[in-house]
N, C-alpha and C. Protein backbone atom coordinates (compact mmCIF):
# COMPACT_ATOMS: atom_id res chain seq x y z
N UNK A 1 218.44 68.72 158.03
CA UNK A 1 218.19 67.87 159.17
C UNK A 1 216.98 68.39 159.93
N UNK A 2 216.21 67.66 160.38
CA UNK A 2 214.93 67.95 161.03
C UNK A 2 215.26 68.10 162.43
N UNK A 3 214.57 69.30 163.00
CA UNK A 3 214.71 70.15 164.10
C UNK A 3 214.67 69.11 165.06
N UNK A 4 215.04 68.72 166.32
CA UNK A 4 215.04 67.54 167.05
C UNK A 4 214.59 68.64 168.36
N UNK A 5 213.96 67.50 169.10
CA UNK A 5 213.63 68.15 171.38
C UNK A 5 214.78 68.83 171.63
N UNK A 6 214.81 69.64 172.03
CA UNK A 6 215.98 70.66 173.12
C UNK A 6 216.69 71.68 172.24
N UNK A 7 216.15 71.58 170.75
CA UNK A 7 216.84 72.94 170.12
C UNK A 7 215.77 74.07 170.01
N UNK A 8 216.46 75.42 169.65
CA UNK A 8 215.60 76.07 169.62
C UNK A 8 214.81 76.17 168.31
N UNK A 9 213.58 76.99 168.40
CA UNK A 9 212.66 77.19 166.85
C UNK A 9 213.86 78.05 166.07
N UNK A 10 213.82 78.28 164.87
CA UNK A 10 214.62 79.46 164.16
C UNK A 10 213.52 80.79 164.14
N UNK A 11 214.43 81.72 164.45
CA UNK A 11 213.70 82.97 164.16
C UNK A 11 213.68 83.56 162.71
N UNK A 12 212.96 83.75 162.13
CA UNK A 12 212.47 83.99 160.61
C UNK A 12 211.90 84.77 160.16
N UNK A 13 211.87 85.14 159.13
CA UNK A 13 210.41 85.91 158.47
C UNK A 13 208.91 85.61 158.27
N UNK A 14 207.79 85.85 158.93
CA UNK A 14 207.06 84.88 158.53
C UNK A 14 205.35 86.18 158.53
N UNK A 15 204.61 85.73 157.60
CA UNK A 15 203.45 85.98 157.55
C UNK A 15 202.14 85.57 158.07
N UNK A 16 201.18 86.34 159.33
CA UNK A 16 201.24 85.83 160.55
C UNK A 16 199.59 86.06 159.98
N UNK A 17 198.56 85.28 160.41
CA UNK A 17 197.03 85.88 159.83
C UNK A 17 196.22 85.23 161.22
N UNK A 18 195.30 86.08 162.10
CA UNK A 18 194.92 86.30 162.98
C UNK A 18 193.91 86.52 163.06
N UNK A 19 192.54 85.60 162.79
CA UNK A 19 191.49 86.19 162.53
C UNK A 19 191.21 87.13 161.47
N UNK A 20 190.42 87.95 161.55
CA UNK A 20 190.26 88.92 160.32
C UNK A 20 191.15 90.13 160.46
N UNK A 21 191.68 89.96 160.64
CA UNK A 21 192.98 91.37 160.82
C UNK A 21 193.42 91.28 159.96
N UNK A 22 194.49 92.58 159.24
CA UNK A 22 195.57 92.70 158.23
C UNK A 22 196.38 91.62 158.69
N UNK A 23 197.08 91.37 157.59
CA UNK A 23 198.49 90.21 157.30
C UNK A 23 199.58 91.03 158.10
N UNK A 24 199.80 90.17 158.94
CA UNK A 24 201.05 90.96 159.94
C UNK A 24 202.85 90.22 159.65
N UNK A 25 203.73 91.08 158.75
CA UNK A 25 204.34 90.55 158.52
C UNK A 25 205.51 90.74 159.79
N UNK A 26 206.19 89.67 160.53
CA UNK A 26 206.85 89.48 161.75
C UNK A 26 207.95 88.51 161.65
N UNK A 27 208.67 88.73 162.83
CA UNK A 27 209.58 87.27 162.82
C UNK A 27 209.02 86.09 163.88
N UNK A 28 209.50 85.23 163.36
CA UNK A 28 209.30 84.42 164.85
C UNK A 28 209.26 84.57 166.39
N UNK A 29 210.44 84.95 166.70
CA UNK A 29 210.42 85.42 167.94
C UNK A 29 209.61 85.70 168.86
N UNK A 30 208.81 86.63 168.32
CA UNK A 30 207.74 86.98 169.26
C UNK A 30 206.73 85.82 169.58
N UNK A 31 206.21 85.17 168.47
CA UNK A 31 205.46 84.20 168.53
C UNK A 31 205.76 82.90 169.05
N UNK A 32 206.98 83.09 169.87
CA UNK A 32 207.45 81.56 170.61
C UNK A 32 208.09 82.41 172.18
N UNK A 33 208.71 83.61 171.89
CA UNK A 33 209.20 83.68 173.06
C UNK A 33 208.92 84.15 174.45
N UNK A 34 208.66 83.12 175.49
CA UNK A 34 207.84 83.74 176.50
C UNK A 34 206.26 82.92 176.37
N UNK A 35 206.76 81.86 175.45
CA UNK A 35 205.13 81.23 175.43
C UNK A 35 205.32 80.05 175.29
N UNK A 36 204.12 79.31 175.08
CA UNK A 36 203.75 77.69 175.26
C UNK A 36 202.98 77.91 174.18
N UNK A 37 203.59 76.51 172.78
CA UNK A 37 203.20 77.22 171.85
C UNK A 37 202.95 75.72 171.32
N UNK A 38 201.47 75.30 170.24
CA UNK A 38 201.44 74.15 169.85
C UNK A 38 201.46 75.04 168.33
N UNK A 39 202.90 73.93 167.45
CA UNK A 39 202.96 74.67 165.98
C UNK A 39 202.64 73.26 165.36
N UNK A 40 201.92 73.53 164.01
CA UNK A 40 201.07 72.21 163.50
C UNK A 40 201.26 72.43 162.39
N UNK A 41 202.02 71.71 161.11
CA UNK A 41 202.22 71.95 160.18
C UNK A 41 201.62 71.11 159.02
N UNK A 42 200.91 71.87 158.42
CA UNK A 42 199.97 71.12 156.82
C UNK A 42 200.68 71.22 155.29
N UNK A 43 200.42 70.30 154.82
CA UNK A 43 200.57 70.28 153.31
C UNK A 43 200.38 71.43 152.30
N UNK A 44 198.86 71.57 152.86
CA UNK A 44 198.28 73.10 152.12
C UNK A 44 197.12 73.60 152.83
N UNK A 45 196.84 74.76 152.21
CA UNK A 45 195.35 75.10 152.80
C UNK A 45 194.20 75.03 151.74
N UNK A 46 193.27 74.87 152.07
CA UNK A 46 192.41 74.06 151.31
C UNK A 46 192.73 73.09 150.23
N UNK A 47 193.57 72.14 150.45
CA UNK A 47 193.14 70.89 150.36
C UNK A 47 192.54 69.36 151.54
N UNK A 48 192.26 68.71 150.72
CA UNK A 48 191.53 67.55 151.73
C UNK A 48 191.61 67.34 152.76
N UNK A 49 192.85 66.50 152.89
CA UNK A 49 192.54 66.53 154.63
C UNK A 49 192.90 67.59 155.68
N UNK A 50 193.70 68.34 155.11
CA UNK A 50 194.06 69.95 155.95
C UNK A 50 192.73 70.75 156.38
N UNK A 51 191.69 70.62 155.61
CA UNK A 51 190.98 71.08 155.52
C UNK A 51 189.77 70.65 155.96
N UNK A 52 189.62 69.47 156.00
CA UNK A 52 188.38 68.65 156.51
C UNK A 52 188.91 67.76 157.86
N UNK A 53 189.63 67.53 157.85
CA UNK A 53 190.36 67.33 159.49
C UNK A 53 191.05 67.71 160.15
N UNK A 54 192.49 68.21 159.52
CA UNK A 54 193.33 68.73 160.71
C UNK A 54 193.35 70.03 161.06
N UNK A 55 192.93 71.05 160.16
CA UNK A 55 192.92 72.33 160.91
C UNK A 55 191.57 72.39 161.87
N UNK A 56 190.29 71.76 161.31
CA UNK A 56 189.11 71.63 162.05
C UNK A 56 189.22 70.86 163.32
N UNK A 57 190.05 69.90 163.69
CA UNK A 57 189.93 69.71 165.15
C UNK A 57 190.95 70.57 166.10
N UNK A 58 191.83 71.70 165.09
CA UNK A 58 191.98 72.37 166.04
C UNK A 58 191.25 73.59 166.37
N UNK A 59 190.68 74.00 165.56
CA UNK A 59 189.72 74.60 165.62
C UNK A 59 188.41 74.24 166.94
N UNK A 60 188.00 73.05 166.61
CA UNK A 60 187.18 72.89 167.64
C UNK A 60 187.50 73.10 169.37
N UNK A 61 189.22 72.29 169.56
CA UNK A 61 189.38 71.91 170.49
C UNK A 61 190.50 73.67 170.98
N UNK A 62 190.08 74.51 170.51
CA UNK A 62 191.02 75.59 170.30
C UNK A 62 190.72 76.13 172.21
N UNK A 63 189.70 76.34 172.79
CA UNK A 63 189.72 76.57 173.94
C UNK A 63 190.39 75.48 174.86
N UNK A 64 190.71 74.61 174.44
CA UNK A 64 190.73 73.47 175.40
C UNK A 64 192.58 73.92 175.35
N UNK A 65 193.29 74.08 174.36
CA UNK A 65 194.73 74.81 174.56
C UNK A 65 194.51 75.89 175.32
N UNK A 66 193.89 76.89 175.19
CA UNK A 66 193.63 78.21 175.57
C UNK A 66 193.98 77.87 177.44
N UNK A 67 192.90 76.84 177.63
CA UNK A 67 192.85 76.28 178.31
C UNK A 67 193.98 76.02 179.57
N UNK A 68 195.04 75.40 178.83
CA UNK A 68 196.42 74.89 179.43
C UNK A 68 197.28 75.68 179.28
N UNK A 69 196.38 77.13 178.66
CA UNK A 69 197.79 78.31 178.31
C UNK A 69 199.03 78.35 177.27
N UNK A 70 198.64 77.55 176.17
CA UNK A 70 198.94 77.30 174.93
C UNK A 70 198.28 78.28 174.00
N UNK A 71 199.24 78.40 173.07
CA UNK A 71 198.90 79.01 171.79
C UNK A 71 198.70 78.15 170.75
N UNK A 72 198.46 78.23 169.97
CA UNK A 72 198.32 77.31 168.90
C UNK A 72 198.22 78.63 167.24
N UNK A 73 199.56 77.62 166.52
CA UNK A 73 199.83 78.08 165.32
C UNK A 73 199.70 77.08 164.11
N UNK A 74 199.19 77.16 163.08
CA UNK A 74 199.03 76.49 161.89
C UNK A 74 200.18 76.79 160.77
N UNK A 75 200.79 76.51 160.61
CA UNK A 75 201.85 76.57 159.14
C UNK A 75 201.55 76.05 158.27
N UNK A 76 201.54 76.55 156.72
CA UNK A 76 201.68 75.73 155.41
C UNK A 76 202.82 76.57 154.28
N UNK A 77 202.85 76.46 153.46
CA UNK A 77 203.46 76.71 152.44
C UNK A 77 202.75 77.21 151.61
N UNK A 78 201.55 78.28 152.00
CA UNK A 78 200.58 78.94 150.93
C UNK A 78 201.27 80.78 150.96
N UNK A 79 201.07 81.52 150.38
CA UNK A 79 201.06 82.92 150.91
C UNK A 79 199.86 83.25 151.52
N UNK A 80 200.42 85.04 151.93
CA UNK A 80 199.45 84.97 153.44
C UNK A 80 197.99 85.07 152.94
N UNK A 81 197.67 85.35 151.71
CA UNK A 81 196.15 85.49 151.22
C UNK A 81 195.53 84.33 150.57
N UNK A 82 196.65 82.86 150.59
CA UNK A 82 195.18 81.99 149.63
C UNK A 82 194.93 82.04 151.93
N UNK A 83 196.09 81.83 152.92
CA UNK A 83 196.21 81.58 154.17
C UNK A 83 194.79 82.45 154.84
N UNK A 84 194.94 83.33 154.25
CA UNK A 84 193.49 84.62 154.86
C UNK A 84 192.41 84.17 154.84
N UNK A 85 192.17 83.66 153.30
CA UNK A 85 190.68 83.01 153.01
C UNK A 85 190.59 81.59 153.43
N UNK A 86 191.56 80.94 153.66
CA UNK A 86 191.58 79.67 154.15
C UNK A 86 191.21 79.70 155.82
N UNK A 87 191.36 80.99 156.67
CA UNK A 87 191.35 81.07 157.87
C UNK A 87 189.45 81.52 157.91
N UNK A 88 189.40 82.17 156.94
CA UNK A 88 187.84 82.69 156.59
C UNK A 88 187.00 81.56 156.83
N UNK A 89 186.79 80.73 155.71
CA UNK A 89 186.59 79.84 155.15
C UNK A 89 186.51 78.37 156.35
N UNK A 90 187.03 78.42 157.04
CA UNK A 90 187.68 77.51 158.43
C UNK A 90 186.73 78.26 159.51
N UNK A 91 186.59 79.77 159.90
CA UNK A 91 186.11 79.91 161.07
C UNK A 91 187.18 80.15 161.93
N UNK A 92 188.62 80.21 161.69
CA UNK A 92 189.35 79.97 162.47
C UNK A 92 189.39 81.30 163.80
N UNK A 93 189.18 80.84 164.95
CA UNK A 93 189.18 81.97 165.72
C UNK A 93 189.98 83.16 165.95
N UNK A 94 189.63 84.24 166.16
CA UNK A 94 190.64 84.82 167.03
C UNK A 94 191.93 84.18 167.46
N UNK A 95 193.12 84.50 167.32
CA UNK A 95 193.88 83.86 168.51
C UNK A 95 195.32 82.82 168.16
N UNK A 96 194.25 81.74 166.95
CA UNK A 96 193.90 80.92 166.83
C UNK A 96 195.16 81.31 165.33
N UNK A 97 196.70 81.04 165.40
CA UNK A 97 197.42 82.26 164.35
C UNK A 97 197.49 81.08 162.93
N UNK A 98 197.31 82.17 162.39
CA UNK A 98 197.78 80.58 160.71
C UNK A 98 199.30 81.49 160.39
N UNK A 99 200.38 80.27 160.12
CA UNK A 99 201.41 81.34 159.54
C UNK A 99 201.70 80.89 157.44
N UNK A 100 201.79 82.15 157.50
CA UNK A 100 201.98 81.73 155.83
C UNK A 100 203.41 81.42 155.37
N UNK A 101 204.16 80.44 155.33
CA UNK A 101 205.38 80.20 154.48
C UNK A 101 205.52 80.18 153.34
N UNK A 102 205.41 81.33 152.36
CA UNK A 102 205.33 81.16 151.32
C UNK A 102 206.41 80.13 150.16
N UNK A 103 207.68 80.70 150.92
CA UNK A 103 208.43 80.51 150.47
C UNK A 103 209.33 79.35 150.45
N UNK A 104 208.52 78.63 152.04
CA UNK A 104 208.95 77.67 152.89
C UNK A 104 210.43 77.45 153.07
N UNK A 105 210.77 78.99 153.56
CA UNK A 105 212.21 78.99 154.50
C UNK A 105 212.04 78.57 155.95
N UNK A 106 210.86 78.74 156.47
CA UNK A 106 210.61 78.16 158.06
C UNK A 106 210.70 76.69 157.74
N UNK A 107 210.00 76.09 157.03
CA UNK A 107 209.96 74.84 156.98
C UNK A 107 211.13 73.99 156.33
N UNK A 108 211.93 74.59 155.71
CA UNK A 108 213.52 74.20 155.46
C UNK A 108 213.78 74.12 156.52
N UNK A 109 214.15 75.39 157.48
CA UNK A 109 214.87 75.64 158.41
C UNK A 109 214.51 74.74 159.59
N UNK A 110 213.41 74.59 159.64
CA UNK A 110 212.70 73.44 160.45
C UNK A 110 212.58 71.59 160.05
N UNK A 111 213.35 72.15 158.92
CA UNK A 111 213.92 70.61 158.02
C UNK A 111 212.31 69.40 158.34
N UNK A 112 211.80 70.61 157.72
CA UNK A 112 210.42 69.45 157.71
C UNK A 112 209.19 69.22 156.39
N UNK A 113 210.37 69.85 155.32
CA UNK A 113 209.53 70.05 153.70
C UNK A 113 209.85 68.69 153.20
N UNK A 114 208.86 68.80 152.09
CA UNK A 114 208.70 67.54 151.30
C UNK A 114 208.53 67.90 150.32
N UNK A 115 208.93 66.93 149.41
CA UNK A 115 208.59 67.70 147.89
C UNK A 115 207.09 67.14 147.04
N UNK A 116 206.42 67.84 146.92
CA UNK A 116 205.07 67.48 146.31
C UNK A 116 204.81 67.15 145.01
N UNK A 117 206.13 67.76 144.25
CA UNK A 117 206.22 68.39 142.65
C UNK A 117 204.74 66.72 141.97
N UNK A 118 205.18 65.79 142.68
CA UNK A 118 204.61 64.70 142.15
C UNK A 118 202.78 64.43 141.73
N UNK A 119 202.59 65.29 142.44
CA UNK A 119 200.66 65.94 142.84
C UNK A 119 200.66 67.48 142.53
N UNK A 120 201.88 68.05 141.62
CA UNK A 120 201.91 68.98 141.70
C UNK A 120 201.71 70.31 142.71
N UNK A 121 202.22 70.48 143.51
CA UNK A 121 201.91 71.03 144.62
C UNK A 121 203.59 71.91 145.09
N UNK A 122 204.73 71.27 144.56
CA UNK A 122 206.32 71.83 144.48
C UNK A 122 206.45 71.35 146.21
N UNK A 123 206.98 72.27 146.22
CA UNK A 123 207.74 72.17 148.06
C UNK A 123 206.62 72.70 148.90
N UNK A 124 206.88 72.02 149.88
CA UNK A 124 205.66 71.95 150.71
C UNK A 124 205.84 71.38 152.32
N UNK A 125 204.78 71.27 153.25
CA UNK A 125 205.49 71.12 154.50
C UNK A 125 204.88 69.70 154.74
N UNK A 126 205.85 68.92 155.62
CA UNK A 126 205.66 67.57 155.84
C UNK A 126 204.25 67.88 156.94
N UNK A 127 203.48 67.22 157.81
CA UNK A 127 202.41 66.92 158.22
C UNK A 127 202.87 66.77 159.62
N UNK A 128 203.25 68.15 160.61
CA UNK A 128 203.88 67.68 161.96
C UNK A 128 203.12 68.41 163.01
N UNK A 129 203.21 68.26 164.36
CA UNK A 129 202.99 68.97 165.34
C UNK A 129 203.92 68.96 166.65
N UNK A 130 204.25 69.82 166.78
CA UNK A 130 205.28 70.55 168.29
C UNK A 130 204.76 70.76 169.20
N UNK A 131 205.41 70.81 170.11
CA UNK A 131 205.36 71.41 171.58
C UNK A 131 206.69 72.44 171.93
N UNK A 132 206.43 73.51 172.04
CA UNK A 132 207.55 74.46 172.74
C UNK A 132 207.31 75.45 173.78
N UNK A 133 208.48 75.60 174.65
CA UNK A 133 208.08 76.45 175.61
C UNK A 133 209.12 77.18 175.40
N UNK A 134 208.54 78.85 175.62
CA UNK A 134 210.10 79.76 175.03
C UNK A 134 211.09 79.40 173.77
N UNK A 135 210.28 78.94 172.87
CA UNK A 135 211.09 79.06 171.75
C UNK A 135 212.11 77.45 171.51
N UNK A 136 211.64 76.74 172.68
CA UNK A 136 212.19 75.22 172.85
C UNK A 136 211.48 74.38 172.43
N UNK A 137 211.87 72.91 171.87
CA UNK A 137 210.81 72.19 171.52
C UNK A 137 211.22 71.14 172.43
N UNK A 138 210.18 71.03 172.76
CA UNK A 138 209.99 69.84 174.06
C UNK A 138 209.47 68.34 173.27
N UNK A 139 208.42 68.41 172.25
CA UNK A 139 207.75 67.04 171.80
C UNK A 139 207.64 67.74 170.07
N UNK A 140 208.09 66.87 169.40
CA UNK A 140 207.94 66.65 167.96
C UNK A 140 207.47 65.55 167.57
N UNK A 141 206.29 65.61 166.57
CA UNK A 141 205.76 64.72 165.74
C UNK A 141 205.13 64.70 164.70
N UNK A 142 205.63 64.24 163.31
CA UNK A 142 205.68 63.92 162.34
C UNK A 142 205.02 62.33 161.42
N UNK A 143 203.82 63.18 161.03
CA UNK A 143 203.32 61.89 160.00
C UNK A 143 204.29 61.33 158.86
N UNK A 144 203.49 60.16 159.22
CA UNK A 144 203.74 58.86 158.00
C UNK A 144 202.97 59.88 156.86
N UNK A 145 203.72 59.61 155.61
CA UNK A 145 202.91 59.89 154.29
C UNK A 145 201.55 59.04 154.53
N UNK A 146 200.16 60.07 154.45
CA UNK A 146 198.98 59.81 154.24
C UNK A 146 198.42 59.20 155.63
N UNK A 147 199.10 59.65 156.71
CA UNK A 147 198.58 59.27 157.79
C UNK A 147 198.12 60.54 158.63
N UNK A 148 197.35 60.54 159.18
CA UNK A 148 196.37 61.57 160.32
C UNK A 148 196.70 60.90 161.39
N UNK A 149 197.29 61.22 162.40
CA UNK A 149 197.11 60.17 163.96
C UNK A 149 197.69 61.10 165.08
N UNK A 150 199.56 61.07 164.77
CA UNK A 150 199.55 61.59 165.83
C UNK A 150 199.89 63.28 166.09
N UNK A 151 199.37 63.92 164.91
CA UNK A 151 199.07 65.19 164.96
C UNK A 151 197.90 66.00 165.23
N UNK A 152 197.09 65.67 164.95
CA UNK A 152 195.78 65.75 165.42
C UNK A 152 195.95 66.74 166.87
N UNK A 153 194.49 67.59 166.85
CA UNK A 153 194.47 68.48 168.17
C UNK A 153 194.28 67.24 168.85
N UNK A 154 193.61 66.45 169.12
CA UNK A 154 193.17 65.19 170.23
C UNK A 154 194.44 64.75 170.92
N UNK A 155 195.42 64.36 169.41
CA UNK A 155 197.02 63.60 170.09
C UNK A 155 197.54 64.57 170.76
N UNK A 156 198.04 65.96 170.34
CA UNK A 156 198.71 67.03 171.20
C UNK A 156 198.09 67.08 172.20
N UNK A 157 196.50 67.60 172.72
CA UNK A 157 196.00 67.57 174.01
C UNK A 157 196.66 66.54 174.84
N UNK A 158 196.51 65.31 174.40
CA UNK A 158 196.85 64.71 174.99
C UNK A 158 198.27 64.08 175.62
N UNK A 159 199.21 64.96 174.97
CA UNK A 159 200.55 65.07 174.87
C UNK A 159 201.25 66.14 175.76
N UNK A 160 200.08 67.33 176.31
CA UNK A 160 200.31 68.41 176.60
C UNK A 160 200.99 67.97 178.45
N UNK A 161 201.85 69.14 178.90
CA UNK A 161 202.44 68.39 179.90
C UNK A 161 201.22 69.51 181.23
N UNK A 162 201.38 68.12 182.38
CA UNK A 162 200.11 68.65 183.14
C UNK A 162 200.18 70.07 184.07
């Protein structure tokens, strides 16, 4: 069942990549609790549109969270090193965390996988973006297969509470 407003995130195992730093392996917890957190979840890393749109407008618009005192996290279903060079490769700032699900137990647990096997790709994460404060999710949203809209850094900004 997919995580719904007013529950909490699950705390997990997860592989955390931070700019050019070592692979920091952590649980959740830390990374939600005590914070305002936008989590954005992709298909893969380097492929198409993950890659040419949705991690890049958060990227661009990455101060503008900073901004409202948001964090902002990227999830996929890669391990933490194709995730490293994909953060390389992106520019992704400082700050700015990619998490690696390799295994995609966050994204079970977050009941938000899809199965790819069809494009070859196996299990994989549906196309969403959150809002949480302290480990709460306040706003969830989830693409249509093959749609970009309301995940986007632009839609969350604009979603963000004032």
């Amino acid at each position: 069942m997919t995580i719904q407003i007013g529950q909490a995130l699950p705390d997990m195992p997860i592989a955390v990549i931070d700019g050019d730093t070592d692979i920091q392996r952590i649980t959740t917890a830390p990374l939600f609790t005590g914070r305002k957190v936008v989590l954005f979840g992709v298909p893969g890393a380097f492929t198409p549109t993950c890659s040419e749109r949705h991690l890049p407008g958060y990227v661009r618009h990455y101060e503008a969270f900073k901004a409202h005192g948001v964090d902002v996290y990227c999830l996929a279903v890669n391990d933490a090193y194709v995730m490293k060079a994909w953060a390389l490769s992106q520019h992704v700032p400082a700050g700015l965390k990619l998490l690696a699900d390799g295994n995609a137990a966050l994204t079970r647990a977050l009941g938000l996988e899809m199965d790819g096997s069809a494009y070859g790709m196996g299990m994989r994460s549906r196309r969403f973006s959150l809002y949480a404060q302290n480990g709460m999710v306040k706003s969830l949203h989830v693409e249509s297969p093959g749609e970009l809209r309301v995940t986007t850094a632009e839609a969350m900004l604009e979603t963000l509470p004032q």
